[in-house]
Protein backbone atom coordinates (compact mmCIF):
# COMPACT_ATOMS: atom_id res chain seq x y z
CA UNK A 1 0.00 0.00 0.00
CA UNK A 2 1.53 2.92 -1.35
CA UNK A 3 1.80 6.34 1.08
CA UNK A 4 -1.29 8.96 1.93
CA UNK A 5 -0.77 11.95 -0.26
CA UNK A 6 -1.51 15.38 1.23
CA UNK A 7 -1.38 18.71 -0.37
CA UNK A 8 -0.42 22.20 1.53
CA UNK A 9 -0.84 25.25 -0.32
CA UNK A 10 1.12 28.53 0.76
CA UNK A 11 -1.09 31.56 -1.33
CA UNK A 12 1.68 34.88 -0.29
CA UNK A 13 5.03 35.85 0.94
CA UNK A 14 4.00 36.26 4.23
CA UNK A 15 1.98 32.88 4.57
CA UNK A 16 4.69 30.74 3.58
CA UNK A 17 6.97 33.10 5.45
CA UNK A 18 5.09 32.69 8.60
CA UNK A 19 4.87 28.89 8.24
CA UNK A 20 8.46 28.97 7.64
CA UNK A 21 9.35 30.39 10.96
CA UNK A 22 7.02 28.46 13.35
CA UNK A 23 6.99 25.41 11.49
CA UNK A 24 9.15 24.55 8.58
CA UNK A 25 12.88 25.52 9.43
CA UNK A 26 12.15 22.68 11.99
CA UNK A 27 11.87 20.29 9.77
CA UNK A 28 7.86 19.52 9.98
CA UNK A 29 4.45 21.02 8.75
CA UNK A 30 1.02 21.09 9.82
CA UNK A 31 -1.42 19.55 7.49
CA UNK A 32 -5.49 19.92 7.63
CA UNK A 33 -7.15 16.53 7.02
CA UNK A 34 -10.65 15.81 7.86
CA UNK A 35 -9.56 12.02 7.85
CA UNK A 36 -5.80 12.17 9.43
CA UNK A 37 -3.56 9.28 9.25
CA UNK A 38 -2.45 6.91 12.70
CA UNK A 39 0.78 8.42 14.61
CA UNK A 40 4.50 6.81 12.85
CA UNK A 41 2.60 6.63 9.71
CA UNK A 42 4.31 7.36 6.29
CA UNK A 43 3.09 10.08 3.90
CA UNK A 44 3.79 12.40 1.53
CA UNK A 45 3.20 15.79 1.28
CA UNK A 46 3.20 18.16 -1.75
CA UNK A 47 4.36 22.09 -0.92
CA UNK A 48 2.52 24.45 -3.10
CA UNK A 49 4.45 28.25 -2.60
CA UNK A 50 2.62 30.74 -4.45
CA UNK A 51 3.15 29.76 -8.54
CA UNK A 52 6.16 27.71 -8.06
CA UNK A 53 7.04 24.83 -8.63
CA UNK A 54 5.46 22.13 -6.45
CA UNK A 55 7.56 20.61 -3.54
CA UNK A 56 7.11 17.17 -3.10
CA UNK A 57 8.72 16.05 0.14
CA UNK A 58 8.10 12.51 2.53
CA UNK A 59 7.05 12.56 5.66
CA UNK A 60 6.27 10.49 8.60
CA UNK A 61 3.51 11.46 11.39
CA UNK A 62 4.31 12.70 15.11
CA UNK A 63 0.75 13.72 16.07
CA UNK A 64 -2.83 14.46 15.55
CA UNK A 65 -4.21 18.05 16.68
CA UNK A 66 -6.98 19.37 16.11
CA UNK A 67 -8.40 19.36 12.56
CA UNK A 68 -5.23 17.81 11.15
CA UNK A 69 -1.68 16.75 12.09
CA UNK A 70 2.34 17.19 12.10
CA UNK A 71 4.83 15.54 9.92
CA UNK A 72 8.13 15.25 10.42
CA UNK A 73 10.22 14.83 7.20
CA UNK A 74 12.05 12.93 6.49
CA UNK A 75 14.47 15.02 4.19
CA UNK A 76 15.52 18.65 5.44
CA UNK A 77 16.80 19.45 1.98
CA UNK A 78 13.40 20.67 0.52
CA UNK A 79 13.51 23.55 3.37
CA UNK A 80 17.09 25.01 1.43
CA UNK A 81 15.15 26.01 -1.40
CA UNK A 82 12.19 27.25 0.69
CA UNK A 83 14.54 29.96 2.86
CA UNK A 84 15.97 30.95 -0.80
CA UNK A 85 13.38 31.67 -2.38
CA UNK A 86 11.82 33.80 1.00
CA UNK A 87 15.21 35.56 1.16
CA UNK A 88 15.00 36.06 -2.21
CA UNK A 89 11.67 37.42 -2.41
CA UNK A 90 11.81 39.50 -0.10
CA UNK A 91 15.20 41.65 -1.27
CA UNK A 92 13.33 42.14 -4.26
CA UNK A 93 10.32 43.15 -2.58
CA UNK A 94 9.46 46.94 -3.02
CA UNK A 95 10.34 49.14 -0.06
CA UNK A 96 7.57 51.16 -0.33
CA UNK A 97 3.99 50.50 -1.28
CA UNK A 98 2.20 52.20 -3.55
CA UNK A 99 -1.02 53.75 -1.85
CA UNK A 100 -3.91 52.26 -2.67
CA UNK A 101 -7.46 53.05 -2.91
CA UNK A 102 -9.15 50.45 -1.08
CA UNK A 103 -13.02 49.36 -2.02
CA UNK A 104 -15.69 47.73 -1.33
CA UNK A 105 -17.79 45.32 -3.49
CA UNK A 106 -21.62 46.22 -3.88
CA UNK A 107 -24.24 43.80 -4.38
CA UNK A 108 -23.88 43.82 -8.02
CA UNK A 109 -20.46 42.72 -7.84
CA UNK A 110 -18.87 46.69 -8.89
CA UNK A 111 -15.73 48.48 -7.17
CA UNK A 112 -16.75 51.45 -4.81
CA UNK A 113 -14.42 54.18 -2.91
CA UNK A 114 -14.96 52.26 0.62
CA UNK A 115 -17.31 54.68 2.89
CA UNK A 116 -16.00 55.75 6.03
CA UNK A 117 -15.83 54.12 9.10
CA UNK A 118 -15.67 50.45 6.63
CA UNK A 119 -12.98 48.32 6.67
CA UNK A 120 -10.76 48.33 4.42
CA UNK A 121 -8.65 45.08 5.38
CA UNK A 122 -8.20 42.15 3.13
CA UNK A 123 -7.14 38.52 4.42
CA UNK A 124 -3.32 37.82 2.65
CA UNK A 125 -2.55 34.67 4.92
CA UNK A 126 -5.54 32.36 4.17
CA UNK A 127 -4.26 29.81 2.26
CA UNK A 128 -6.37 29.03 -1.09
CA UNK A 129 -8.32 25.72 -1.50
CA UNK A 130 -5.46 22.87 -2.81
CA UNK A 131 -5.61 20.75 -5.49
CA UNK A 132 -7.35 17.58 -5.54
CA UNK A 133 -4.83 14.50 -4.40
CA UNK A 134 -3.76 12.44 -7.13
CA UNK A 135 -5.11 9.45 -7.95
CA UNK A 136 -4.79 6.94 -5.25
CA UNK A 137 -3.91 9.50 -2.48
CA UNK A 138 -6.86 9.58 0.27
CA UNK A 139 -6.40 12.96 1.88
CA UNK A 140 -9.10 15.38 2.20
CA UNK A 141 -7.03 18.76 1.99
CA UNK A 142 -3.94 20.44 3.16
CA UNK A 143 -3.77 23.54 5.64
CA UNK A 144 -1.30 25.85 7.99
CA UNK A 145 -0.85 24.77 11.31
CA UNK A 146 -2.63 26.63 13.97
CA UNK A 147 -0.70 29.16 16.62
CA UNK A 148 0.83 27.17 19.58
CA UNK A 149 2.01 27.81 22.52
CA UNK A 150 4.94 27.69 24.44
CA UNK A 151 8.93 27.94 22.73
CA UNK A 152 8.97 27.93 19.06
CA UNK A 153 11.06 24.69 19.30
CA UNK A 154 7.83 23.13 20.62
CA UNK A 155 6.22 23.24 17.59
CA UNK A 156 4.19 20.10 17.98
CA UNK A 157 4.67 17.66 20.34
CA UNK A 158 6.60 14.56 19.47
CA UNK A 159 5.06 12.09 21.90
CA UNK A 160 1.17 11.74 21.69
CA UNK A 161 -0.11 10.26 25.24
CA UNK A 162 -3.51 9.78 23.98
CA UNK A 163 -2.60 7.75 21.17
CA UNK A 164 -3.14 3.79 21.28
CA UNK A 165 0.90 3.10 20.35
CA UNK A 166 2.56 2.57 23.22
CA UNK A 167 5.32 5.98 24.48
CA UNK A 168 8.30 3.34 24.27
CA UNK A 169 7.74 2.53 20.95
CA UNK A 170 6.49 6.17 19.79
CA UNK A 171 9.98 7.30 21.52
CA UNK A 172 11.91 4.86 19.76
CA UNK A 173 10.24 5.76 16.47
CA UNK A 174 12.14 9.14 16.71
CA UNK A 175 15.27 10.21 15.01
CA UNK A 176 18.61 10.66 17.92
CA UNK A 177 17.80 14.61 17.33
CA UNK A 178 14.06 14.42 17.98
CA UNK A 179 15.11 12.17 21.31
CA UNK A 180 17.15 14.64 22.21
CA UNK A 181 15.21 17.64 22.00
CA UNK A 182 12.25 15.87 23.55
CA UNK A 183 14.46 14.51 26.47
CA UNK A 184 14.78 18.35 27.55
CA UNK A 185 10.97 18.56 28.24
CA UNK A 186 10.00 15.45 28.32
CA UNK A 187 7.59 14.17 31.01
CA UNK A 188 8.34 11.85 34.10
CA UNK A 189 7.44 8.84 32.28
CA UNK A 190 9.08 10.02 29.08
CA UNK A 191 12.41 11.14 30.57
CA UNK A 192 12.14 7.26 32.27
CA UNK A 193 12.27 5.70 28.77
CA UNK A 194 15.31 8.15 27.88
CA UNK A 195 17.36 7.98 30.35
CA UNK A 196 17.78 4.56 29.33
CA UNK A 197 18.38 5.47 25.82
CA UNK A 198 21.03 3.45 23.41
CA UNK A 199 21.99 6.59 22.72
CA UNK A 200 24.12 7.64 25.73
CA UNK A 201 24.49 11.48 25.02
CA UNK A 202 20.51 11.60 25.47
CA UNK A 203 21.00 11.26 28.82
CA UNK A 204 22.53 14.37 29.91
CA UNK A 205 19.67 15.73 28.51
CA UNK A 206 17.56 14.10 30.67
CA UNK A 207 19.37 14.96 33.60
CA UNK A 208 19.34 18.30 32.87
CA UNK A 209 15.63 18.49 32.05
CA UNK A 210 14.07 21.43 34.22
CA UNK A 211 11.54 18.95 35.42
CA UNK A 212 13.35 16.03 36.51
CA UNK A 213 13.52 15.78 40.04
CA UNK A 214 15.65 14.79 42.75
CA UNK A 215 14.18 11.47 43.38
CA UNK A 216 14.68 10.86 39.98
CA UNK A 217 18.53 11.57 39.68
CA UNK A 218 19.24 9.73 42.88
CA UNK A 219 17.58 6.25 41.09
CA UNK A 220 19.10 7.22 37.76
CA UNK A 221 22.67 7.52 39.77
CA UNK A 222 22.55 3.42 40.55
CA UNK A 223 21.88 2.61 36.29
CA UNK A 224 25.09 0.87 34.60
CA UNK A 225 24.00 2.11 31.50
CA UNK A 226 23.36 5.83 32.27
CA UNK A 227 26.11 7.64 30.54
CA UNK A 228 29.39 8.78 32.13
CA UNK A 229 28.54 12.53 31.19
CA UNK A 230 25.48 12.36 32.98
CA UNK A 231 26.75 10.92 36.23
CA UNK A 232 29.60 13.63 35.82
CA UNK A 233 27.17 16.61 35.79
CA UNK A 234 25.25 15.21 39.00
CA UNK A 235 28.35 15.21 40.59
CA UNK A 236 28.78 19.04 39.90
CA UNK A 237 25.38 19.58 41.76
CA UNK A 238 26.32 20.38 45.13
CA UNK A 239 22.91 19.96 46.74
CA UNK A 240 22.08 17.02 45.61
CA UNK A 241 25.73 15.58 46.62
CA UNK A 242 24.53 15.64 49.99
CA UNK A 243 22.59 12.69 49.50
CA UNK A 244 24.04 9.32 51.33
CA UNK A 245 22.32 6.94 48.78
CA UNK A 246 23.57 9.21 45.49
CA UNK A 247 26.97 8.92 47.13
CA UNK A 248 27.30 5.33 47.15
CA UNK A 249 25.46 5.02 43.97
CA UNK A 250 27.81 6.66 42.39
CA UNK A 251 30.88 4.93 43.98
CA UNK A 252 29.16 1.39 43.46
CA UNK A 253 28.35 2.50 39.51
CA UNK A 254 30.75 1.40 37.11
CA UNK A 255 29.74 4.30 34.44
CA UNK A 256 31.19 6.79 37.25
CA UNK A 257 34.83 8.60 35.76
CA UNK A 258 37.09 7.37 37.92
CA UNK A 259 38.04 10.01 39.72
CA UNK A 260 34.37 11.42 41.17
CA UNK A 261 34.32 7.61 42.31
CA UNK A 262 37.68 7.77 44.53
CA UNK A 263 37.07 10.92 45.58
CA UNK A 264 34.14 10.49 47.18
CA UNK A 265 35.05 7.14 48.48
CA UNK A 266 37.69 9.24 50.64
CA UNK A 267 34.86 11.33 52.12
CA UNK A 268 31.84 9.46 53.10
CA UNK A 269 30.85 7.57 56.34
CA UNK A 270 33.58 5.45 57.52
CA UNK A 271 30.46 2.96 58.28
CA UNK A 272 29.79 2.99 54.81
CA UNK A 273 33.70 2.52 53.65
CA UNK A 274 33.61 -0.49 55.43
CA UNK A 275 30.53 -1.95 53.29
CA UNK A 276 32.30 -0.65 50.17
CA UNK A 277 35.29 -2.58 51.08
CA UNK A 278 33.78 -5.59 51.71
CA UNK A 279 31.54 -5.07 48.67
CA UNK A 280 32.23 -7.39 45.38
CA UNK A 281 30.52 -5.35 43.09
CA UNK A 282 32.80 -2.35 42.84
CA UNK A 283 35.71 -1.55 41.00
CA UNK A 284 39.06 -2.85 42.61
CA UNK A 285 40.67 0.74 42.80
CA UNK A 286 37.86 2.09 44.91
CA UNK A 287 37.70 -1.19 47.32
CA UNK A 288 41.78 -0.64 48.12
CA UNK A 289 41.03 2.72 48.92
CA UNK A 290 38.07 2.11 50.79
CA UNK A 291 40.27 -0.95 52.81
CA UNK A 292 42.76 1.36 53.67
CA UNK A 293 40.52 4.34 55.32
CA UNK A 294 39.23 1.40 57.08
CA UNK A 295 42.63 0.18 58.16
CA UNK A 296 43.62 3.63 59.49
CA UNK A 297 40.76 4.13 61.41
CA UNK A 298 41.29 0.69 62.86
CA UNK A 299 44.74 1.86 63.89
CA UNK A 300 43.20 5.38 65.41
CA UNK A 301 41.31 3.31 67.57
């Protein structure tokens, strides 16, 4: 079964222009579709800018909003010719406007001088109907996403918790960038699924995730896969270095450099030196250092 075919038309400068900056340059689009396709589905969507040349680019879906939904493409190189041909347009755009008399259309369809006190506004952004899908594509029409909230790199949300596919496989769906970029807002259950990412550098995104809290780093300090990074900017966080358990995690872990390991192995609890030294399960370094603060306060004694 061959892709869904969608159609977005762009009717002025300022549309496409507009679209360009809250949507495009990131690589995605919004697309109106009285029937949209399931989340992770594969589609392709043709870019109509004014009179140019269509743009036919491939896509795959990220969510469902509203009266249509976001694709994420699957080839940036489309959006090169799209910021030409706005930086183009508008150097050779006149810098000033010739005044115009607006007007008004009567009931018999003739021009009038516009009265006073009428507006004289005309809409520039609405994008004009698109052209009927080719045959065998199933999409209704194409569209401009609506205004959303929030940064302009959350242009549409890359996880969809309503959806029926499950988060771990939506997350694993995405490209290392789009994991990335959601690990920094990503939600508690979310930022669980990435912080155990394949892709280590994910993870100090995770950590550093304005949301994540406490509780969270202290159980993400024990993980033998979280990445050495990570565990190397909790270290730096003096407030949460207080904490006995993240302490010991971070001895016990064998992702911890080195050196954060040994050095706090020379400053915590000589009660808990002594279980380190015993312990089995941590690197051979850090036991002959913990044996030896335990041998020297044996000799204090």
């Amino acid at each position: 079964m061959g892709k869904l075919g969608y159609s977005v038309h762009y009717a002025s400068l300022e549309a496409v222009t507009n679209a360009y900056e809250r949507e495009l340059q990131y690589g995605g689009v919004y697309v109106l579709s009285e029937v949209p396709p399931t989340p992770l589905s594969s589609v392709e969507i043709t870019l109509r800018i004014l009179e140019k040349e269509p743009i036919l680019v491939e896509g795959r879906v990220v969510n469902v909003v509203g009266d249509g939904f976001f694709a994420q493409f699957s080839d940036r190189a489309p959006l090169d010719s799209i910021r030409e041909f706005i930086q183009l347009a508008k150097a050779n755009a006149p810098r000033e406007q010739e005044t115009l008399v607006s007007t008004q259309t009567d009931a018999h369809g003739d021009s009038r001088p516009a009265e006073p006190g009428e507006s004289n506004d005309t809409v520039m952004d609405s994008p004009s109907p698109v052209d009927a899908p080719s045959a065998g594509d199933t999409a209704t029409e194409g569209g401009i996403g609506p205004a959303l909230s929030g940064p302009v790199r959350n242009v549409w949300q890359l996880i969809d918790m309503s959806s029926g596919v499950p988060i771990g496989q939506q997350v694993r769906e995405l490209t290392v960038a789009e994991r990335s970029r959601l690990a920094r807002q990503a939600n508690r259950p979310v930022r669980a699924i990435l912080i155990r990412d394949r892709e280590k550098r994910i993870h100090i995104d995770v950590v550093k995730n304005p949301k994540t809290t406490d509780e969270e780093i202290i159980e993400w300090s024990g993980l033998s896969g979280i990445s050495p990074l990570a565990l190397k900017w909790i270290s730096t966080q003096k407030r949460l270095m207080q904490n006995r358990t993240l302490q010991l995690n971070l001895i016990k872990n064998p992702m911890t450099p080195p050196n954060i390991a040994l050095k706090l192995v020379k400053v915590i609890h000589i009660s808990e030196c002594r279980k380190i030294a015993k312990s089995n399960k941590v690197r051979d370094a850090i036991a002959r250092v913990a044996r030896k603060r335990v041998a020297e306060a044996v000799e204090r004694m």
